[in-house]
Structures are given as C-alpha cells and as structure tokens.
N, C-alpha and C. Protein backbone atom coordinates (compact mmCIF):
# COMPACT_ATOMS: atom_id res chain seq x y z
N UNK A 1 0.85 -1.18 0.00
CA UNK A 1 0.00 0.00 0.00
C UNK A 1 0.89 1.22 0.00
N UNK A 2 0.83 2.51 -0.68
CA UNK A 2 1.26 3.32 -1.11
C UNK A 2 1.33 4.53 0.27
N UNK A 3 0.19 4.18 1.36
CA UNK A 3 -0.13 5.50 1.98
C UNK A 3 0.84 4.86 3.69
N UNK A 4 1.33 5.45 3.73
CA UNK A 4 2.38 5.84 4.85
C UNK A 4 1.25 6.25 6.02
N UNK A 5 1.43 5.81 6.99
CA UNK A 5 1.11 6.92 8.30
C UNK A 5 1.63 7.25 9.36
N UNK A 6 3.41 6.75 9.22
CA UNK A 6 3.83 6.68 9.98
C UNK A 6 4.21 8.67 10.30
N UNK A 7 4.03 9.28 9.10
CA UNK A 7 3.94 10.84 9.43
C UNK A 7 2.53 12.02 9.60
N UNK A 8 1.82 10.99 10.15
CA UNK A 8 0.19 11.39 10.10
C UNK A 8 0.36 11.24 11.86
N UNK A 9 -0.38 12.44 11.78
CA UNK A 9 -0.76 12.99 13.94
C UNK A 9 -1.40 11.66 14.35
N UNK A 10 -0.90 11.91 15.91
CA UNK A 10 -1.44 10.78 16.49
C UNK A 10 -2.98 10.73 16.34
N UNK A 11 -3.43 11.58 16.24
CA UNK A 11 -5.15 11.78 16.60
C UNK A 11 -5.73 11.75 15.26
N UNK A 12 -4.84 11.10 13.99
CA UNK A 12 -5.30 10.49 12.49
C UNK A 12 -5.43 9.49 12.61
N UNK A 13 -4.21 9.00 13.53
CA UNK A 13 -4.60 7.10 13.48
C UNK A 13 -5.54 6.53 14.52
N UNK A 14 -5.94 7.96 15.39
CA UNK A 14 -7.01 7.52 16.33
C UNK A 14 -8.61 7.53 15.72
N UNK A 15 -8.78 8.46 15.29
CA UNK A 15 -9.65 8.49 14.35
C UNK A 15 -9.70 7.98 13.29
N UNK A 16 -8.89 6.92 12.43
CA UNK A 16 -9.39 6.42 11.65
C UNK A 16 -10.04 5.49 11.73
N UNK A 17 -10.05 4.54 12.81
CA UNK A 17 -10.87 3.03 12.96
C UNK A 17 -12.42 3.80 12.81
N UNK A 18 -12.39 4.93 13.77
CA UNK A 18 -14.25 5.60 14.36
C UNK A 18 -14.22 5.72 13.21
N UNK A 19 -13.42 6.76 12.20
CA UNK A 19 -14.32 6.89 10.64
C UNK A 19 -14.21 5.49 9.42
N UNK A 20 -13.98 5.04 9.71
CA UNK A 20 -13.97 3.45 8.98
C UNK A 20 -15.31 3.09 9.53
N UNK A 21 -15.08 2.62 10.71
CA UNK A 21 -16.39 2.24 11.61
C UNK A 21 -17.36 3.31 11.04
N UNK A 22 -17.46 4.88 11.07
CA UNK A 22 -19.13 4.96 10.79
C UNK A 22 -19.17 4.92 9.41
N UNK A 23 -18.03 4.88 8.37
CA UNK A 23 -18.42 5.02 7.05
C UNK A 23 -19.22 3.38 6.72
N UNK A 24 -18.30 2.64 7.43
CA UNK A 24 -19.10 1.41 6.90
C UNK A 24 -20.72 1.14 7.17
N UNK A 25 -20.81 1.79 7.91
CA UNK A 25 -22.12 2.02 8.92
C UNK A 25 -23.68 2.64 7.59
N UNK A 26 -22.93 3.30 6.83
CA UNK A 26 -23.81 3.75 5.89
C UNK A 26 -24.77 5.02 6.39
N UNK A 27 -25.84 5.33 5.76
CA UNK A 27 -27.09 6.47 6.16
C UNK A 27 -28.14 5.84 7.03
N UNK A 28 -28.82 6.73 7.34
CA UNK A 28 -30.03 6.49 8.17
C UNK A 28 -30.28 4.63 8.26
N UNK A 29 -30.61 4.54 6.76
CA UNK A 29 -31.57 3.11 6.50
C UNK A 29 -30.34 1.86 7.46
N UNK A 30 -29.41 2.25 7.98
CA UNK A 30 -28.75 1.26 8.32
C UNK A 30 -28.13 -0.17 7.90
N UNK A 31 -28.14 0.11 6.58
CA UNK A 31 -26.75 -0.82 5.68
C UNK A 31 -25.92 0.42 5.17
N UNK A 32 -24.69 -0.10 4.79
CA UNK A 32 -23.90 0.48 3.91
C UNK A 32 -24.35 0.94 2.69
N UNK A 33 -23.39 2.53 2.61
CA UNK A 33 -24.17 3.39 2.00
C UNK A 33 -23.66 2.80 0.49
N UNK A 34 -23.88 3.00 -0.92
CA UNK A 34 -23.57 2.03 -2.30
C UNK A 34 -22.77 3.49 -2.34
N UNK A 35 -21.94 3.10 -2.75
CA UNK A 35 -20.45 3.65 -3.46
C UNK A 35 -20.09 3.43 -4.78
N UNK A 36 -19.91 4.80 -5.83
CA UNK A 36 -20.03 4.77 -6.73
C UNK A 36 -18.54 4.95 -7.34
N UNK A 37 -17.93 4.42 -8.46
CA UNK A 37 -16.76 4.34 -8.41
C UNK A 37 -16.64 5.34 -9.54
N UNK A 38 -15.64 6.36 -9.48
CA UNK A 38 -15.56 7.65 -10.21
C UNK A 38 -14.65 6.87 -11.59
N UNK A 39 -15.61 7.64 -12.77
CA UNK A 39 -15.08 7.02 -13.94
C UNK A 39 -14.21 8.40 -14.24
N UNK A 40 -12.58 8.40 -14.68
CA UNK A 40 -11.84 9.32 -14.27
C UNK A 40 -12.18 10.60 -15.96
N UNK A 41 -12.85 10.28 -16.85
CA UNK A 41 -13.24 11.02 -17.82
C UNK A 41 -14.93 11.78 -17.60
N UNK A 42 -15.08 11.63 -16.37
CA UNK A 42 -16.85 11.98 -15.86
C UNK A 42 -16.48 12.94 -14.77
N UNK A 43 -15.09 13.19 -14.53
CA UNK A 43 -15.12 14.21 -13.14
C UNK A 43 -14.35 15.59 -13.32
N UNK A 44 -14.19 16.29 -12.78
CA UNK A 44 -13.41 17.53 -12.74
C UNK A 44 -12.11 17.20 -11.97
N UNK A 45 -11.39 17.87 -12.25
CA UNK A 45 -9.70 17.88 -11.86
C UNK A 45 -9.56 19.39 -10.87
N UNK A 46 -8.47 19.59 -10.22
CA UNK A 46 -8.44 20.69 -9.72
C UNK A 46 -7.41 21.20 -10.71
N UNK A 47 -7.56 22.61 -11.35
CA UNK A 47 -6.50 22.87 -12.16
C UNK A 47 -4.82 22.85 -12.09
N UNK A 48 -4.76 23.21 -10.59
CA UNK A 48 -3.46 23.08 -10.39
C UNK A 48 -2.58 21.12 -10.39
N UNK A 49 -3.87 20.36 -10.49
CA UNK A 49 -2.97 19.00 -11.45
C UNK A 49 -2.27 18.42 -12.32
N UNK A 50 -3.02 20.00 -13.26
CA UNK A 50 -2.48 19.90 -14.92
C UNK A 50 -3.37 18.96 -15.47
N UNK A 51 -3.96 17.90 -15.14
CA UNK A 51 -4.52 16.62 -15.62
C UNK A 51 -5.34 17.26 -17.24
N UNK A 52 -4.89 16.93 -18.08
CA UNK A 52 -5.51 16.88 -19.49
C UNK A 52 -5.83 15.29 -20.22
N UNK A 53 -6.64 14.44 -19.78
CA UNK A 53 -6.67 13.10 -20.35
C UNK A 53 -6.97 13.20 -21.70
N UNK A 54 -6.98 13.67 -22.70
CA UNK A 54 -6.99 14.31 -23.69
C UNK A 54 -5.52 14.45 -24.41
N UNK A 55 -4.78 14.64 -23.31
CA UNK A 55 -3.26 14.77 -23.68
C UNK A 55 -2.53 13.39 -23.12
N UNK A 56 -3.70 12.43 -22.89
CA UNK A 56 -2.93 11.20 -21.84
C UNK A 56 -3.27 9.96 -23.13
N UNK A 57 -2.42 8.66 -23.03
CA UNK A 57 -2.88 7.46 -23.44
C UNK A 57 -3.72 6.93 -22.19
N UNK A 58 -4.85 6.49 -22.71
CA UNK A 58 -5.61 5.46 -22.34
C UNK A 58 -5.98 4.13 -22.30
N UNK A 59 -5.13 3.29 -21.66
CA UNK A 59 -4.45 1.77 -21.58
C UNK A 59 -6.29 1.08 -21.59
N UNK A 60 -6.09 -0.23 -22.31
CA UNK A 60 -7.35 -0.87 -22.00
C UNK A 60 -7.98 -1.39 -20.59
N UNK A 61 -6.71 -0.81 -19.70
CA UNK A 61 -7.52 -1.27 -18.17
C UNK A 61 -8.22 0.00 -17.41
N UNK A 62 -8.19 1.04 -18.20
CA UNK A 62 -8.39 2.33 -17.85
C UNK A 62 -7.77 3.56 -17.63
N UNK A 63 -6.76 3.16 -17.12
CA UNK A 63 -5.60 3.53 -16.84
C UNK A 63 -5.41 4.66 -17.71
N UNK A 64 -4.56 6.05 -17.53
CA UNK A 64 -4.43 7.06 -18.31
C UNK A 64 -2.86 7.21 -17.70
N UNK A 65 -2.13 7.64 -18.33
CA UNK A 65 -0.55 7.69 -18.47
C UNK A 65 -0.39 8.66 -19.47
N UNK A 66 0.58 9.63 -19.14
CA UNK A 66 1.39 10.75 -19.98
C UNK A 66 2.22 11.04 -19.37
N UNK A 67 3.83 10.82 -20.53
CA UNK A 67 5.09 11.15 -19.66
C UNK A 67 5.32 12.33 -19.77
N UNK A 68 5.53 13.31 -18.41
CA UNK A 68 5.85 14.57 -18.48
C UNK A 68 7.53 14.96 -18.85
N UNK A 69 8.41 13.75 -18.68
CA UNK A 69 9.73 13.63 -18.97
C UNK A 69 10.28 12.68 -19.34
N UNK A 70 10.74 11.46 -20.93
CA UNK A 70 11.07 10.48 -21.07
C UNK A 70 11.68 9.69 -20.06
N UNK A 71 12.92 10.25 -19.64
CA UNK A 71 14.03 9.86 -19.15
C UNK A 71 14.80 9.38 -19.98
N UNK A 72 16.29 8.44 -19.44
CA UNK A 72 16.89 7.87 -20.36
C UNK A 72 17.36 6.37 -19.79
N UNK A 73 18.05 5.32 -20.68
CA UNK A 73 18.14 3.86 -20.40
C UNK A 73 17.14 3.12 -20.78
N UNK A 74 17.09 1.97 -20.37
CA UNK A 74 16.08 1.14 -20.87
C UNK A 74 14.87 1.48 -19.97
N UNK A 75 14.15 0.98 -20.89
CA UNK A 75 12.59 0.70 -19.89
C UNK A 75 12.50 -0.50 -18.79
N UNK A 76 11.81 0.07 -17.66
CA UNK A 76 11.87 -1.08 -16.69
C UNK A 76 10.84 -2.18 -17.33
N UNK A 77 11.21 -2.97 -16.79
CA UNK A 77 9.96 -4.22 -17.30
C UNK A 77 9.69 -5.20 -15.28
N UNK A 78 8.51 -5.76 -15.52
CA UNK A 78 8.29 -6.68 -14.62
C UNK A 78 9.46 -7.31 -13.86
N UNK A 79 9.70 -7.02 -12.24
CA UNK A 79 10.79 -7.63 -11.96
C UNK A 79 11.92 -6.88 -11.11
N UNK A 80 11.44 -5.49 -12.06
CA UNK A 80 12.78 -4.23 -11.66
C UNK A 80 12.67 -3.85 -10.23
N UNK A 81 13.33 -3.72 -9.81
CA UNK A 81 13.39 -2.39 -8.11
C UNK A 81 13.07 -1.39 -8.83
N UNK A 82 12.13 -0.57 -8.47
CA UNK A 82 12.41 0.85 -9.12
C UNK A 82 12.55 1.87 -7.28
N UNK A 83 13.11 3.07 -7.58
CA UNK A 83 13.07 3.73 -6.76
C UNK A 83 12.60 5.08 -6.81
N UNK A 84 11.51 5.52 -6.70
CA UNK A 84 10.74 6.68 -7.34
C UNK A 84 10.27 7.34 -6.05
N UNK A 85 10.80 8.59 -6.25
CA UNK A 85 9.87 9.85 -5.53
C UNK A 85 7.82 9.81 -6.26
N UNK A 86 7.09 10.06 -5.29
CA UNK A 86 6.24 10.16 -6.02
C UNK A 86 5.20 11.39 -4.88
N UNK A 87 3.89 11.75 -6.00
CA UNK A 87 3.04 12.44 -5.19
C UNK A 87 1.63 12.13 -5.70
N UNK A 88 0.74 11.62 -4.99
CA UNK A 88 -0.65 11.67 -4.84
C UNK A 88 -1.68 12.29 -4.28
N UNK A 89 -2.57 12.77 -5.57
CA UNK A 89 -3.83 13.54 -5.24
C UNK A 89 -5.14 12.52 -5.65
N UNK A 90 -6.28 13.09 -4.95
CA UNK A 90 -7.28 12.81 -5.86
C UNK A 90 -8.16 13.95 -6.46
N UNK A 91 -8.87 14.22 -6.86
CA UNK A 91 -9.11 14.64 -8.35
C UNK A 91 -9.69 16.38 -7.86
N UNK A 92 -9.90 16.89 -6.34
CA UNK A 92 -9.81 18.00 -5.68
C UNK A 92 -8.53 18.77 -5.45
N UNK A 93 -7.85 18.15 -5.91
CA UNK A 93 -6.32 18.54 -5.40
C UNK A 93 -5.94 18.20 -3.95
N UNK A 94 -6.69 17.37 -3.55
CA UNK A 94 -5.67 17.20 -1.90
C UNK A 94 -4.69 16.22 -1.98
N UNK A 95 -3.41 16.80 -1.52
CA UNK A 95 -2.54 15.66 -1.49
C UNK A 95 -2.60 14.31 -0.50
N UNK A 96 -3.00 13.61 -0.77
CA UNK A 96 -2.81 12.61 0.08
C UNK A 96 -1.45 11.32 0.54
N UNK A 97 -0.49 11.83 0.22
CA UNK A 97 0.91 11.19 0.05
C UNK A 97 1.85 11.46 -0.74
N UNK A 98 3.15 11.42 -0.32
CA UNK A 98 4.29 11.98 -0.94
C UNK A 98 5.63 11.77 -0.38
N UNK A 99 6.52 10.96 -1.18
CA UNK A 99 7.80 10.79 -0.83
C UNK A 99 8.28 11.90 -0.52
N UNK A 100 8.45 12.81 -1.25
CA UNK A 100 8.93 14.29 -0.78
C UNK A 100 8.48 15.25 0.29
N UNK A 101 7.70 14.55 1.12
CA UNK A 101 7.43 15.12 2.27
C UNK A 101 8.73 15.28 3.19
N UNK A 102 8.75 16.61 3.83
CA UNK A 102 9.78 15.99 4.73
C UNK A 102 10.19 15.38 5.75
N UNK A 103 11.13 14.19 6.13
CA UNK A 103 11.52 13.35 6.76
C UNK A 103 11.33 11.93 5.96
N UNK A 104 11.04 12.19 4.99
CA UNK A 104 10.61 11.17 3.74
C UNK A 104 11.62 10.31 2.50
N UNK A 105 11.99 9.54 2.37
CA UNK A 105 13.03 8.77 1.31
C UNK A 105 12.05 8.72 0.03
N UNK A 106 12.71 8.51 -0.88
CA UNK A 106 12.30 7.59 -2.24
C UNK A 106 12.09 6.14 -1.98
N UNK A 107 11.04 5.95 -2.42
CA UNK A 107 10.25 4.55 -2.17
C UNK A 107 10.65 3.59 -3.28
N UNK A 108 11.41 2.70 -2.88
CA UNK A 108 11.60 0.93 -3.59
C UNK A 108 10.31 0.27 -3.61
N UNK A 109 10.26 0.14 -5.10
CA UNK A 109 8.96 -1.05 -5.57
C UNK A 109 9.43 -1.98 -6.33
N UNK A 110 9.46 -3.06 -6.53
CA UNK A 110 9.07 -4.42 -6.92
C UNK A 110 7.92 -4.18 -8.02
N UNK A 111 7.89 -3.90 -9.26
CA UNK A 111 6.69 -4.11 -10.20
C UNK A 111 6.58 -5.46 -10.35
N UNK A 112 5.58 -5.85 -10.57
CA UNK A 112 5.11 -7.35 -10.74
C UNK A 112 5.13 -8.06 -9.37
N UNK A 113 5.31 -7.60 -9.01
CA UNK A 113 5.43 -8.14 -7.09
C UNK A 113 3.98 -8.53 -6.16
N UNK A 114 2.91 -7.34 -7.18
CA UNK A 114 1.94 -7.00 -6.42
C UNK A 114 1.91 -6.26 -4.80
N UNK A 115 2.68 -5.78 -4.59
CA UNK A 115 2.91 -5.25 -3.11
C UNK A 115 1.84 -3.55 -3.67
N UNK A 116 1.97 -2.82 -5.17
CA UNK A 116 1.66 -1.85 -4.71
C UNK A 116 -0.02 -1.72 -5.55
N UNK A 117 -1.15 -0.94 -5.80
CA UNK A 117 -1.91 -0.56 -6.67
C UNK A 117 -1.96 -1.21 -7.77
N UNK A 118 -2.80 -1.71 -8.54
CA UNK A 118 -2.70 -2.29 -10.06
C UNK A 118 -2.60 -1.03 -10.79
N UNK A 119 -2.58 -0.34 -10.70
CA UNK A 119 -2.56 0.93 -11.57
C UNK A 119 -0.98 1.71 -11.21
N UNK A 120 -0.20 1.44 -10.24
CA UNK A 120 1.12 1.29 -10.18
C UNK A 120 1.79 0.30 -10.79
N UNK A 121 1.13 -0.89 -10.82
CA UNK A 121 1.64 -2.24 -11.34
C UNK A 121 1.47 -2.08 -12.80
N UNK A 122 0.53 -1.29 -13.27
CA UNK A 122 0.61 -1.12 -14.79
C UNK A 122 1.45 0.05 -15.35
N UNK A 123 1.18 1.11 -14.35
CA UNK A 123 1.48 2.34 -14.84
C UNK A 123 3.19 2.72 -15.21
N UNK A 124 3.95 1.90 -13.94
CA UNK A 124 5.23 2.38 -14.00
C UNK A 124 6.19 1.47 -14.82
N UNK A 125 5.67 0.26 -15.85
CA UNK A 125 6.41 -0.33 -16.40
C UNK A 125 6.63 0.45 -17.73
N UNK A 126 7.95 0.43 -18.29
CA UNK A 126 8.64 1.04 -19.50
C UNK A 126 8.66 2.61 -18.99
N UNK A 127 9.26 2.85 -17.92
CA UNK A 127 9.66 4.62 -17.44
C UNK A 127 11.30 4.27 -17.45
N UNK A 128 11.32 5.22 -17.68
CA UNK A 128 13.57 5.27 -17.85
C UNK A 128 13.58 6.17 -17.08
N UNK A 129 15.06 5.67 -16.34
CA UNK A 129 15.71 6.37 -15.33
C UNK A 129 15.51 8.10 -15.92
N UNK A 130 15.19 9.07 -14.41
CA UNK A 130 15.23 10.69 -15.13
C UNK A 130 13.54 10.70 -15.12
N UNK A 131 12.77 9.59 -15.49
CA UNK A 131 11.55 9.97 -16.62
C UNK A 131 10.86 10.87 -15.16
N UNK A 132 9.46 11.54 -15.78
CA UNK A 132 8.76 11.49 -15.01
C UNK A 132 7.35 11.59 -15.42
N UNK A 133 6.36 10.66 -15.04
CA UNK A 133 4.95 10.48 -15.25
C UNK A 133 3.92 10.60 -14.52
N UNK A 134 3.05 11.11 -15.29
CA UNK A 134 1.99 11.49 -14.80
C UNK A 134 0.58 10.02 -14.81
N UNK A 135 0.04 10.03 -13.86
CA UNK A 135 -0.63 8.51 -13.74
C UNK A 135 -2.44 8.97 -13.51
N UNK A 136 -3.16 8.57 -14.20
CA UNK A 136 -4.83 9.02 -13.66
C UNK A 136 -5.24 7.58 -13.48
N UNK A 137 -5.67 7.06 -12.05
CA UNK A 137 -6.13 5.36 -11.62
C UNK A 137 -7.42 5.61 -11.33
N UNK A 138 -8.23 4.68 -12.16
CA UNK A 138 -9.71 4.88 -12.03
C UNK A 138 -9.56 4.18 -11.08
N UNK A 139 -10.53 3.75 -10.12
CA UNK A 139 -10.68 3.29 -9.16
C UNK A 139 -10.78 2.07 -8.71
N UNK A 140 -10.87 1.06 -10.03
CA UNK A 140 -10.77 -0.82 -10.36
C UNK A 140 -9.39 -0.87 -9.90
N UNK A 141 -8.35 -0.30 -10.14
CA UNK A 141 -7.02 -0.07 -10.18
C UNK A 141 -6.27 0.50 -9.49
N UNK A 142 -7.04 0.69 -8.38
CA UNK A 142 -6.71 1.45 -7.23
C UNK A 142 -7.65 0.67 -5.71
N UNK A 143 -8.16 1.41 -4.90
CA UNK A 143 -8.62 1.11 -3.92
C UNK A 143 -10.25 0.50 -3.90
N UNK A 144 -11.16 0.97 -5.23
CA UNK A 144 -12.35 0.15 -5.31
C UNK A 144 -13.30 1.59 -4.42
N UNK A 145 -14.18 0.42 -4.40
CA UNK A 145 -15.39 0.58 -3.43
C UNK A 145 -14.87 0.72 -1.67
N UNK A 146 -13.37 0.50 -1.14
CA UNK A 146 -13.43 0.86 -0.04
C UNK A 146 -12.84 2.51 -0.19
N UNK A 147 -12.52 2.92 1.23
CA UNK A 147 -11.84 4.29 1.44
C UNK A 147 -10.20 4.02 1.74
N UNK A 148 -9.38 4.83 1.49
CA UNK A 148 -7.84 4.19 2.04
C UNK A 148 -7.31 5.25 2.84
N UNK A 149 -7.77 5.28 4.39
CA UNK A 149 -6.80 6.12 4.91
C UNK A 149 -7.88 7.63 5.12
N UNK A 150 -7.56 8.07 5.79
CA UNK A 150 -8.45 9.28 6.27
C UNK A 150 -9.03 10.60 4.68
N UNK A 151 -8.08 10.35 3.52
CA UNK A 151 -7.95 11.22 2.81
C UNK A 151 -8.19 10.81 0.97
N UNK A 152 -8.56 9.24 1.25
CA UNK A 152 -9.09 9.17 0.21
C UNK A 152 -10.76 8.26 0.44
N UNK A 153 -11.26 9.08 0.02
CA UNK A 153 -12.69 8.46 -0.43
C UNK A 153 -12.99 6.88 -1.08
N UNK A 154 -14.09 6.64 -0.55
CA UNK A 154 -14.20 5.33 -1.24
C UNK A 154 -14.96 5.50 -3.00
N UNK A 155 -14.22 4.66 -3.86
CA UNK A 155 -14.88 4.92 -5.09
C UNK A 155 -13.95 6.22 -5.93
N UNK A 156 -12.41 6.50 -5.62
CA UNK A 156 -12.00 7.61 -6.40
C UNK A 156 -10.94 7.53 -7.11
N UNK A 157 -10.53 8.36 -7.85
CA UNK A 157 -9.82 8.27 -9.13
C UNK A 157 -8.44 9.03 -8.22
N UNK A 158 -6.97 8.21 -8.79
CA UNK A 158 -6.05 9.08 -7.81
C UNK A 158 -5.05 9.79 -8.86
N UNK A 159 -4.70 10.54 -8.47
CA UNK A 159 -3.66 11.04 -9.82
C UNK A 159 -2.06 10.99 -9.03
N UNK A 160 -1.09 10.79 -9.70
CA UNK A 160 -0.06 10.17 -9.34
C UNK A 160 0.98 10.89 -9.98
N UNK A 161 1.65 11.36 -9.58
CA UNK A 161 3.60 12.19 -10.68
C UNK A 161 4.13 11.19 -9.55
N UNK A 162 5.14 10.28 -10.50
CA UNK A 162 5.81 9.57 -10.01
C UNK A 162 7.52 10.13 -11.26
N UNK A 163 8.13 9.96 -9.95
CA UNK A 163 9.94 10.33 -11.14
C UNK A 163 10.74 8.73 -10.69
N UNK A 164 10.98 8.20 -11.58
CA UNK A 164 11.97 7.30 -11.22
C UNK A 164 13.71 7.45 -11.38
N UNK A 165 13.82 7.56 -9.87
CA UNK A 165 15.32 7.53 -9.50
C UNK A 165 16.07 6.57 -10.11
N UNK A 166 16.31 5.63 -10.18
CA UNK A 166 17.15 4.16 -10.04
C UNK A 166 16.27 3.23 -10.51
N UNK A 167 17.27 2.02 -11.25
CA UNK A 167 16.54 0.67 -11.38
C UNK A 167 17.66 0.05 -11.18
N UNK A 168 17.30 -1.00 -10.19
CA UNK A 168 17.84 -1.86 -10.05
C UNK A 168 17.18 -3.57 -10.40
N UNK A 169 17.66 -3.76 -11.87
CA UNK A 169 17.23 -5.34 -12.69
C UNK A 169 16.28 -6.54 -11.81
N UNK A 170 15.65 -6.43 -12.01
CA UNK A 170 15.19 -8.02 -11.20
C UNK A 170 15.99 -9.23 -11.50
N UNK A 171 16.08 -9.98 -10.82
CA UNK A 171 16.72 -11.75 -11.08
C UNK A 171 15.61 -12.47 -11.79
C-alpha cells in the first residue's frame, strides 16, 4: 500500500478506525451506503494537477498515463526495483501522500510483485531512469469501493507524478 502513516498525527490514526467504523455504517436506513466508483473522464480535476486526459494514453484497463519527462536507459519491465519519488492527489487537489514530504526517502517497488496498486503495477512499467509520469487510476485499479486512509474516499480516481530515481534489474 502506497499511503504511509507513519507521518500522520497521532489523533489520524485515532480516528481512523471511528471513521472506517461509521463510514461502513452507511445512512439512516442502516446498511452500507452504495459507493459509486468515479469514472476518471466523468469528473473535474483541480486545475493546479495539470490533468488533461486528452493529452494522456488510455491503456485498455483504464488507466491514463502521460510522460511529463522520457528519461533515459532502458525501460523497466516486470521484476525491476524501481526507486521513485512520487506524489498523490485525488481529483480536488488534496494531497494525500508523498515521498517528498519531509523526513521522507524515495520509495523501492518491486513491479510485478503485487505489493503496490494495479494501476502502479501497470502504470510504472517502461519509465527510464530521469523519466517522469503522470498517472490518472480509475478506481478498479486502485482502492475500489473501499476508502484508504483518512484522505481518500471510497470509489476515487487518484492522480499520481511519479519520477523514477534508479533501477535496479530483477533476477
């Protein structure tokens, strides 16, 4: 999972079980409320994202990708370490995570590993060292129908600038 909390106030991780607990809880009628999963070409962006899907490829899993910087070297493939700074919003502009926070490293992933997002698992294969990309994860490809963490909604589209530092080859 992508979202850190080890730099989130104590009184985030206290409150998140209560808001888990009442979100699951639903409205009045007392089931869970139906959660609608944001189709990422049906919503508004906050401008300061840049997000133009228009200016993005659109992979057959949904997935939207546009490199804001090639990079150079080969493309990673399934297998690689990659080591990428990255930053996540969803589609209001709130950041909800970021290597570059401070007290924060560049994060080692394993693609094909499954450890992170399917929409990480798709998104960051063939980026060259330097590159940097821009990622729009509909929500199949991301977290679904639950919520992740105090700051993302259940059912949402996340937008992602990821730069990859380093590759180090898989075996």
């Amino acid at each position: 999972m992508l979202i850190s909390f080890t730099d989130r106030p104590l009184s985030a991780l206290i409150l998140l079980p209560l808001t888990l607990t009442l979100a699951a809880c639903g409205g009045d009628e007392g089931g869970p409320a139906e959660v609608v999963l944001q189709d990422p070409a049906d919503i508004t962006y906050a401008s300061s994202l840049g997000v133009d899907l228009s200016a993005m490829e659109l992979q057959s899993s949904g997935l939207y990708i546009r490199d804001l910087q090639v990079g150079e070297g080969d493309p990673t493939v399934a297998g690689d370490v990659m080591v990428v700074h990255y930053s996540g919003w969803i589609n209001d502009g709130t950041l909800f995570d970021s290597s570059r926070n401070p007290g924060r490293d560049p994060f080692p992933v394993r693609v094909g590993a499954g450890s992170v997002i399917a929409g990480w698992e798709e998104g960051l294969l063939g980026m060259r060292i330097g590159g940097v990309r821009q990622l729009v994860i509909p929500p199949q490809l991301a977290y679904g129908a639950r919520a992740a963490g105090p700051l993302i909604p259940a059912g949402s589209v996340l937008i992602f600038e990821v730069e990859l530092l380093e590759v180090n080859p898989g075996s």
